[in-house]
C-alpha atoms as a PDB file:
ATOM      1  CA  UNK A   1      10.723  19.993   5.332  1.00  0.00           C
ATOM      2  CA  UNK A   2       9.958  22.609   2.691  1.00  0.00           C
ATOM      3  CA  UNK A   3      13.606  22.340   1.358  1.00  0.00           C
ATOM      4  CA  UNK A   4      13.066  19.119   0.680  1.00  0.00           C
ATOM      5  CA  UNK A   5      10.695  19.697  -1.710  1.00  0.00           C
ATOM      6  CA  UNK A   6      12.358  22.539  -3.550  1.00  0.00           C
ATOM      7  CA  UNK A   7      12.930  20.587  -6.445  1.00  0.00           C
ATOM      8  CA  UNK A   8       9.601  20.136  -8.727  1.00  0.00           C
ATOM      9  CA  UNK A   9       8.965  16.403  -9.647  1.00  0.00           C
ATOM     10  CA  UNK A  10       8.724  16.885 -13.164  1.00  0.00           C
ATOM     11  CA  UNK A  11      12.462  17.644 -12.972  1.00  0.00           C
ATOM     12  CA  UNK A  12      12.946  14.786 -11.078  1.00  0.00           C
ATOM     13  CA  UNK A  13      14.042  10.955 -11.218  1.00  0.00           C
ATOM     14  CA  UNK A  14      11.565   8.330  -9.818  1.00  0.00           C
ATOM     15  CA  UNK A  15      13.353   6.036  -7.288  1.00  0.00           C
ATOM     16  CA  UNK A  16      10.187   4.379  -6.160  1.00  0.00           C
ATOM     17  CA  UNK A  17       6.759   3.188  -7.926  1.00  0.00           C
ATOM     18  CA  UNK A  18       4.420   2.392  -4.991  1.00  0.00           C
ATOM     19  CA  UNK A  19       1.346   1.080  -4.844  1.00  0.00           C
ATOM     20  CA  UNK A  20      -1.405   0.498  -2.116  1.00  0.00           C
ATOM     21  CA  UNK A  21      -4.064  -1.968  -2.593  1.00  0.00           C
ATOM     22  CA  UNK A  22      -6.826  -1.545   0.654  1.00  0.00           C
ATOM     23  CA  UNK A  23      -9.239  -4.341   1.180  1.00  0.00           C
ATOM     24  CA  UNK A  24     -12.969  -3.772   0.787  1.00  0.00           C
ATOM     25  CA  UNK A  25     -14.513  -7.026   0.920  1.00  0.00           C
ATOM     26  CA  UNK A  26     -17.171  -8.238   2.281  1.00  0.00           C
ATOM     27  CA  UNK A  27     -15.570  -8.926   5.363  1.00  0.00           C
ATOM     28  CA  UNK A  28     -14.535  -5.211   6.048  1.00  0.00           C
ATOM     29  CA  UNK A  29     -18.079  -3.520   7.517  1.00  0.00           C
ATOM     30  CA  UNK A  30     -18.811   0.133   7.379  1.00  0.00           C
ATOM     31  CA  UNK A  31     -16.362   1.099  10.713  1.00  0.00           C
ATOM     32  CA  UNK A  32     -13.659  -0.733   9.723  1.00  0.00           C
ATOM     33  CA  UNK A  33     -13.963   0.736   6.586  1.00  0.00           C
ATOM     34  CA  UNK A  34     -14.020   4.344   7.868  1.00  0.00           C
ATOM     35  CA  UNK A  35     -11.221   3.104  10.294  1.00  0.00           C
ATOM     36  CA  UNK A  36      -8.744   2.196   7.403  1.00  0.00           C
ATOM     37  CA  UNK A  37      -9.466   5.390   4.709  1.00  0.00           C
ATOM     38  CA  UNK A  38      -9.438   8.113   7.828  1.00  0.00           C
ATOM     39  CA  UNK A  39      -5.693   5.849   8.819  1.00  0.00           C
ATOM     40  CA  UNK A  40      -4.174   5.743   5.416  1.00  0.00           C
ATOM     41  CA  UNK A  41      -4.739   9.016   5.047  1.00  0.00           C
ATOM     42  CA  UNK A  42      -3.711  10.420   8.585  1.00  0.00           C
ATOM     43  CA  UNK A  43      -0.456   7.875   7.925  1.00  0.00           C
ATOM     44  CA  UNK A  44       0.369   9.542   4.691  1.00  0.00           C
ATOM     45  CA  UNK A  45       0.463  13.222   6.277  1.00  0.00           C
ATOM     46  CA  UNK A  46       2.635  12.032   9.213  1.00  0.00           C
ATOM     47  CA  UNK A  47       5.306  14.106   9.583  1.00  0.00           C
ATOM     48  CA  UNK A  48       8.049  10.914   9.474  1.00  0.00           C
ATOM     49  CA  UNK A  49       6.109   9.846   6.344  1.00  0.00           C
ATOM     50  CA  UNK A  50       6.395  13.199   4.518  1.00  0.00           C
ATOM     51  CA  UNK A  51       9.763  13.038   5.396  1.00  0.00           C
ATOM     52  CA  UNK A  52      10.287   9.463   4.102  1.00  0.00           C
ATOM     53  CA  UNK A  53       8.563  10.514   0.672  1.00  0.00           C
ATOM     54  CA  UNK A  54      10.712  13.805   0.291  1.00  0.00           C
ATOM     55  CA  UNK A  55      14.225  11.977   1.668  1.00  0.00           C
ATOM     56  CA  UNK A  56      16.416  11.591  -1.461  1.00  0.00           C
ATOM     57  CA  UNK A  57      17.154  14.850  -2.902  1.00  0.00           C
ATOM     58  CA  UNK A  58      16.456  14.920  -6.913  1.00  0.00           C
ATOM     59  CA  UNK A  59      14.230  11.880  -6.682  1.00  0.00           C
ATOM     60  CA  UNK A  60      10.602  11.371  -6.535  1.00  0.00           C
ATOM     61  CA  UNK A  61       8.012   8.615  -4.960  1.00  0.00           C
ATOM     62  CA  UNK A  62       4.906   7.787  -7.616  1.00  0.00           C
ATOM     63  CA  UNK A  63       2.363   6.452  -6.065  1.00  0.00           C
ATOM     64  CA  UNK A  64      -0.878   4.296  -6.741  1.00  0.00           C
ATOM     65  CA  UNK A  65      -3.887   3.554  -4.385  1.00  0.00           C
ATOM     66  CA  UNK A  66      -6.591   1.139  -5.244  1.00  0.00           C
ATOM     67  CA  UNK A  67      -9.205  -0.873  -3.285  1.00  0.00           C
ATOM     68  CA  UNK A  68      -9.583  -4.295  -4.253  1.00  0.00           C
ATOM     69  CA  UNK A  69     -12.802  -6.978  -3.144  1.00  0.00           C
ATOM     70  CA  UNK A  70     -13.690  -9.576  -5.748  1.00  0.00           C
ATOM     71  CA  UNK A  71     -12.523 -11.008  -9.138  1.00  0.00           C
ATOM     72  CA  UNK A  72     -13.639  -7.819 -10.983  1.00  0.00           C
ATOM     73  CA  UNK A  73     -13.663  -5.518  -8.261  1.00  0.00           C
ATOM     74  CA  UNK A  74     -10.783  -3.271  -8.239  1.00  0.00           C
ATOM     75  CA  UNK A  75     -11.257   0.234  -7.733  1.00  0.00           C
ATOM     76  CA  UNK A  76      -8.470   3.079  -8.518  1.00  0.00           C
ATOM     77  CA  UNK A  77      -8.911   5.600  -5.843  1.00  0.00           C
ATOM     78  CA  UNK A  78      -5.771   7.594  -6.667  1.00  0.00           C
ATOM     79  CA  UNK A  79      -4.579   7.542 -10.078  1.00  0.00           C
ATOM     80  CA  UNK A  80      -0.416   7.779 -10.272  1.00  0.00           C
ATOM     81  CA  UNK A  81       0.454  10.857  -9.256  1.00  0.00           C
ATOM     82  CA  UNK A  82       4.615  12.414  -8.385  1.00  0.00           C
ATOM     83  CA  UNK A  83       4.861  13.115  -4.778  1.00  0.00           C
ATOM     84  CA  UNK A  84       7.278  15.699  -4.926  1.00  0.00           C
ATOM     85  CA  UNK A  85       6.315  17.931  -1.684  1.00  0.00           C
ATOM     86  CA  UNK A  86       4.255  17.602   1.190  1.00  0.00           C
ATOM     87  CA  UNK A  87       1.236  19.877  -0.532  1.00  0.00           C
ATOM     88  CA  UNK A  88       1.107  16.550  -2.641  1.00  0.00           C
ATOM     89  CA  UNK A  89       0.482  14.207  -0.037  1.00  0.00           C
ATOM     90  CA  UNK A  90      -2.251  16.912   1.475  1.00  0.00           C
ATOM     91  CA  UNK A  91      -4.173  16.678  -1.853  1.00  0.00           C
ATOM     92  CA  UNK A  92      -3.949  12.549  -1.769  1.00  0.00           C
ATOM     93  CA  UNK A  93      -5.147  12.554   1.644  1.00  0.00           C
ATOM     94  CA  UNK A  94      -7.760  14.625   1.082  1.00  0.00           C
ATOM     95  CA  UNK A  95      -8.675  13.144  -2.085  1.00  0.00           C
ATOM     96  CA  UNK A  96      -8.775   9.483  -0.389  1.00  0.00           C
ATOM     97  CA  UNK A  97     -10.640  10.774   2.326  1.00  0.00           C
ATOM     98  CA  UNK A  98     -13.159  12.594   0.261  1.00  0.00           C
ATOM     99  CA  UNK A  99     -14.525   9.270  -1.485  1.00  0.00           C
ATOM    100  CA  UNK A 100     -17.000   6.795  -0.909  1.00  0.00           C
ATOM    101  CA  UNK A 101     -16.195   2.901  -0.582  1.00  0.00           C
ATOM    102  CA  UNK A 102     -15.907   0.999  -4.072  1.00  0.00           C
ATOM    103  CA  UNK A 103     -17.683  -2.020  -2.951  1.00  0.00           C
ATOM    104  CA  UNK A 104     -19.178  -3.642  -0.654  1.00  0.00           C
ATOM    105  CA  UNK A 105     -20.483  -7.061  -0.637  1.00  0.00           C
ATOM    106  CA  UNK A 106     -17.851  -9.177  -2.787  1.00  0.00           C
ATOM    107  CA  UNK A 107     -15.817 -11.486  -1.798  1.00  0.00           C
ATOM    108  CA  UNK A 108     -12.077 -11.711  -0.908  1.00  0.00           C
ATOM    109  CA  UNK A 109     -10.337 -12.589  -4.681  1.00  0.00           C
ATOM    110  CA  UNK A 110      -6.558 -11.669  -3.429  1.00  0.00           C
ATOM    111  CA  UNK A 111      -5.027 -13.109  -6.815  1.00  0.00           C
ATOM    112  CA  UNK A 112      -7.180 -10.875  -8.938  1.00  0.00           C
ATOM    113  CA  UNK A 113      -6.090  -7.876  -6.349  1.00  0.00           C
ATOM    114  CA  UNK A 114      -2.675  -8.665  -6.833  1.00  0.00           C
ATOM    115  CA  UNK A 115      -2.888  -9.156 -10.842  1.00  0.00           C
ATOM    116  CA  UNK A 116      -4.192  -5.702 -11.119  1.00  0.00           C
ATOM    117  CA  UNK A 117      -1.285  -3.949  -8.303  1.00  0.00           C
ATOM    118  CA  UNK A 118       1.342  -5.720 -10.904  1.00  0.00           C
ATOM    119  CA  UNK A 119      -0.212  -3.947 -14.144  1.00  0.00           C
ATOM    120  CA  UNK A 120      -0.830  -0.857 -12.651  1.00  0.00           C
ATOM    121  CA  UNK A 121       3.069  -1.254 -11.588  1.00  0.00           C
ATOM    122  CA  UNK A 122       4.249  -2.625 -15.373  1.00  0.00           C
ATOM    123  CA  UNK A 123       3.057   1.280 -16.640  1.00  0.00           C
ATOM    124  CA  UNK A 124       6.026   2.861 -14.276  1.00  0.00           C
ATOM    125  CA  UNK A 125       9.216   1.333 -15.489  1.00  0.00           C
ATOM    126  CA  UNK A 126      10.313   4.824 -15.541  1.00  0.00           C
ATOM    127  CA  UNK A 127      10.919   4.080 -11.838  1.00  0.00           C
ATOM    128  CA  UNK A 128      13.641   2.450 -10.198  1.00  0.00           C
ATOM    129  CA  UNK A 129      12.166   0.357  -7.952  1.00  0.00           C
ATOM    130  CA  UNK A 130       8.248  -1.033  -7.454  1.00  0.00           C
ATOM    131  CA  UNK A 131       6.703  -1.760  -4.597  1.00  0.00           C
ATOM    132  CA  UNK A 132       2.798  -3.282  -3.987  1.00  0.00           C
ATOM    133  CA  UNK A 133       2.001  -2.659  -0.709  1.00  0.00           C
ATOM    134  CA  UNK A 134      -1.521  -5.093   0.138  1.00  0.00           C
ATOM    135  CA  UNK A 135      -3.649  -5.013   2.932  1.00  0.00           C
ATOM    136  CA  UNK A 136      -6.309  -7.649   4.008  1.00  0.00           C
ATOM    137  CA  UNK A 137      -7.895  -9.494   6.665  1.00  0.00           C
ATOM    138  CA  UNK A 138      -8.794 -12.745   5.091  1.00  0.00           C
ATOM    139  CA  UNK A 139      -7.516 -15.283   3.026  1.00  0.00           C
ATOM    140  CA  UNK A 140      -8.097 -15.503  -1.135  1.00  0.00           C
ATOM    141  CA  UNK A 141     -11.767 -17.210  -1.800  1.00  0.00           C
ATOM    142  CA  UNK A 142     -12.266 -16.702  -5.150  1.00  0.00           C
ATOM    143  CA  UNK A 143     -10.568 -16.508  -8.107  1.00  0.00           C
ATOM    144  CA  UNK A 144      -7.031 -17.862  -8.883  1.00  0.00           C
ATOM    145  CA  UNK A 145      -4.777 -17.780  -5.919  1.00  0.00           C
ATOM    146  CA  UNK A 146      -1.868 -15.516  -4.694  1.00  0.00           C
ATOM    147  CA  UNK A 147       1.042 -18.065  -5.807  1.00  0.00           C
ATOM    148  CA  UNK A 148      -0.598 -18.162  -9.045  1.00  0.00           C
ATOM    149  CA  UNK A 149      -0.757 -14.912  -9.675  1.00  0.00           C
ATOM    150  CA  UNK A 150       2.901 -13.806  -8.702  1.00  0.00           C
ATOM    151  CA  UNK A 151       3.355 -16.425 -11.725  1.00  0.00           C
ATOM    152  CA  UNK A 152       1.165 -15.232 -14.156  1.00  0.00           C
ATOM    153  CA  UNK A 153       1.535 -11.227 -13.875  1.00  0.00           C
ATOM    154  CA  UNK A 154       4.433  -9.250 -14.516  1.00  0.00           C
ATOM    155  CA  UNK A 155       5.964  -9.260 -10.802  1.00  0.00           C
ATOM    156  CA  UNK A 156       9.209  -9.778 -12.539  1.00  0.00           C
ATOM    157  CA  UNK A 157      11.676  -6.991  -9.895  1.00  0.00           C
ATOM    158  CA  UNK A 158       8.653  -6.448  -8.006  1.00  0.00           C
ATOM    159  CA  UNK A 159       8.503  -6.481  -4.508  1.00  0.00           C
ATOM    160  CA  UNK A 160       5.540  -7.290  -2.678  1.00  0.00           C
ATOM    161  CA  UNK A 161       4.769  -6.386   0.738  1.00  0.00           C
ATOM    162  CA  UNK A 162       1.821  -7.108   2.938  1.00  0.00           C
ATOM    163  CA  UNK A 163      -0.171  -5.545   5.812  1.00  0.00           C
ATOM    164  CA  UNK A 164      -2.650  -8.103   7.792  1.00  0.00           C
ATOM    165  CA  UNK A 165      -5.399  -6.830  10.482  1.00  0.00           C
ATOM    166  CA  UNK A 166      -7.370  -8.663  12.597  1.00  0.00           C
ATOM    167  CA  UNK A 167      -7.688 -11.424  15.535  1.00  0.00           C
ATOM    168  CA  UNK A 168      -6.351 -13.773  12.917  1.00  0.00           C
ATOM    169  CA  UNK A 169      -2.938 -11.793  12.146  1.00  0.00           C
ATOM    170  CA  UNK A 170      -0.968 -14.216  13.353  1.00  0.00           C
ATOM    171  CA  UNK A 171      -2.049 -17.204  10.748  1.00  0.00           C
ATOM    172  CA  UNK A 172      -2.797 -14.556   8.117  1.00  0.00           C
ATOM    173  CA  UNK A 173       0.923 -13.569   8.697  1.00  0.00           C
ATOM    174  CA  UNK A 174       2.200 -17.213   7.702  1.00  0.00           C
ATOM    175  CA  UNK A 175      -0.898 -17.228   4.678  1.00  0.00           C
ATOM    176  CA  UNK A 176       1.208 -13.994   3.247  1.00  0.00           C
ATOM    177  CA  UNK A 177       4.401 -15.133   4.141  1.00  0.00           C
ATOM    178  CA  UNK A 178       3.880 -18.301   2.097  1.00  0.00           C
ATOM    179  CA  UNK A 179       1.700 -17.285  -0.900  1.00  0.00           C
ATOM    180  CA  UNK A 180       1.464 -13.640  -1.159  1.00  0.00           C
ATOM    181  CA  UNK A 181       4.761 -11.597  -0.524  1.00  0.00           C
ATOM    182  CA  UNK A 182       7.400 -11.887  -3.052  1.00  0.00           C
ATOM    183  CA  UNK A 183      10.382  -9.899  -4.383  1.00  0.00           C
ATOM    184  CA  UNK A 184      13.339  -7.800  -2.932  1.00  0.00           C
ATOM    185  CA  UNK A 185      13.309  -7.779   1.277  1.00  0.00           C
ATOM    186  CA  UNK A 186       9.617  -8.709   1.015  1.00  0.00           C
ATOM    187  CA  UNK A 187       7.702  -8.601   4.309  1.00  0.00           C
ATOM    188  CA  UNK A 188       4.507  -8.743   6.242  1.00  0.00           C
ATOM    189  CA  UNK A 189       3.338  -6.490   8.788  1.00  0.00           C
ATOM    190  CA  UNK A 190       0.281  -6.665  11.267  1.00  0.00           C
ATOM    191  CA  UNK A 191      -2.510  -4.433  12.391  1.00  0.00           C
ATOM    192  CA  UNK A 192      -4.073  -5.920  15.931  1.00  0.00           C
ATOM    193  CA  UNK A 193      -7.479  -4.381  14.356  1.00  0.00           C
ATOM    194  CA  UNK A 194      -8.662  -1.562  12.466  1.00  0.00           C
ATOM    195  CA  UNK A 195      -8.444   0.814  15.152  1.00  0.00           C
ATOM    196  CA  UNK A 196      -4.349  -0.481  14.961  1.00  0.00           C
ATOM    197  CA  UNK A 197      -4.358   0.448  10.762  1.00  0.00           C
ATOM    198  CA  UNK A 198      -3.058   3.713  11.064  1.00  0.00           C
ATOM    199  CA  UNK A 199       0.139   2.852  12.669  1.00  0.00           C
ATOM    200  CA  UNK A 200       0.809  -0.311  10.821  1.00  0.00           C
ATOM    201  CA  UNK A 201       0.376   1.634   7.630  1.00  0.00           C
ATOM    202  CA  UNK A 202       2.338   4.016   9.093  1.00  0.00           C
ATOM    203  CA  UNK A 203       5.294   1.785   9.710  1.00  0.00           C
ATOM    204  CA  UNK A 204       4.776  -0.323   6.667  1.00  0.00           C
ATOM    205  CA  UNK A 205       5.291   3.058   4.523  1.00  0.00           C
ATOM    206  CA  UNK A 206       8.222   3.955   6.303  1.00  0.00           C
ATOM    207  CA  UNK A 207       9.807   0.646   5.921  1.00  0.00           C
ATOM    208  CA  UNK A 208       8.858   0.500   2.397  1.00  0.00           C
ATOM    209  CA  UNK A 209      10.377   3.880   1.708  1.00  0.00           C
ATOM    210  CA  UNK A 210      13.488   3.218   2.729  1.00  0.00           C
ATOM    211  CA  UNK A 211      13.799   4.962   6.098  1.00  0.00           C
ATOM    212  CA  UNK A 212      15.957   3.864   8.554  1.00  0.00           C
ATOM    213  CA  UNK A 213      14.139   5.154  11.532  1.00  0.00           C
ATOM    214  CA  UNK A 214      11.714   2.636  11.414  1.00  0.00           C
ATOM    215  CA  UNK A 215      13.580   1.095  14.730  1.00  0.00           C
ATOM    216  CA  UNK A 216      13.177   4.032  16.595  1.00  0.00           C
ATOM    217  CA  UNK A 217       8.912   3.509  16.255  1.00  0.00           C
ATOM    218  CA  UNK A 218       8.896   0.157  17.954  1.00  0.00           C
ATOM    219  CA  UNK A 219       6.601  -1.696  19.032  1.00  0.00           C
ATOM    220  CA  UNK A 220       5.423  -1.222  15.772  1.00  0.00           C
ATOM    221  CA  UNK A 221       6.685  -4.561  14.103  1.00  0.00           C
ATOM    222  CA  UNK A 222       4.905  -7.047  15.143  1.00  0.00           C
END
């Protein structure tokens, strides 16, 4: 894996802006909370992940994480950075994992969330290709929705992917399908719960990233 990273980033070309918004509503307590930092950043240092990140030779993944709850509630948690070897994802992983939650106790404004992911994305048209990658477990209830926002905000070549947990995947699935994901082989993926986030973030990175070994992890699309 080292080889792959011979190259520093600086030096290289950006194929991919990515970025992850995490849900920390109101309706995410303290566990599932813990549950979803500890599995993004376990999924990041996966050893198919690294390898997904460091895959094109010459080209680099920048990447964006932010937690999102109500209208004005949107958190950066890790600032863009080059992932150019797998000492880079170490340092996001630790960095994600040695913060506290943003928020709370706001509510779930998903147009807002998404408004902010397609900014943060219009600053890294340096990169080929851009990516939000969204996670939730409830619907938008406040704020402008979803459909509105992919209308307002610059989503123009913007993909936008989803990642749903909870005993209400399965409608939350259609919700996303419908009003949320957008762009470029746009899809949604579920979590069964938040013990399941790891390996739906897991898959949903690999997936996202291009890799074609994604087949090889089922059950994992669900």
């Amino acid at each position: 894996m080292a080889a792959l990273a011979a190259v520093p980033a600086a030096a290289q070309t950006c194929r991919l802006a990515l970025s992850l918004a995490l849900d920390v509503s109101s309706s995410v307590d303290a566990w599932e909370y813990g549950l979803q930092n500890d599995g993004l950043a376990r999924a990041l240092t996966a050893p198919e992940v690294v390898e997904a990140f460091l895959a094109v030779p010459g080209h680099y993944v920048a990447l964006h994480i932010y937690e999102w709850s109500g209208r004005g509630q949107q958190s950066v948690r890790q600032p863009w950075v080059a992932i150019g070897s797998e000492r880079d994802l170490a340092a996001v992983a630790a960095r994600i994992r040695g913060l506290g939650r943003s928020h709370t106790e706001y509510p779930t404004a998903l147009g807002f969330a998404m408004g902010f992911g397609a900014r943060a994305l219009e600053t890294r048209r340096d990169c080929w290709a851009h990516t939000l990658d969204i996670s939730g477990d409830g619907t938008n209830n406040e704020g402008f929705s979803p459909d509105m926002a992919r209308r307002v905000f610059p989503f123009e070549g913007v993909t936008v992917n989803g990642l749903v947990v909870g005993a209400t995947r399965e409608t939350l699935k259609r919700y996303y399908a419908s009003y949320v994901i957008a762009g470029p082989g746009a899809f949604v993926m579920s979590a069964v719960d938040y013990t399941d986030f790891e390996r739906a973030m897991r898959m949903k990175l690999l997936r996202e990233l291009g890799v074609g070994a994604v087949s090889a992890l089922e059950p994992a699309l669900r």
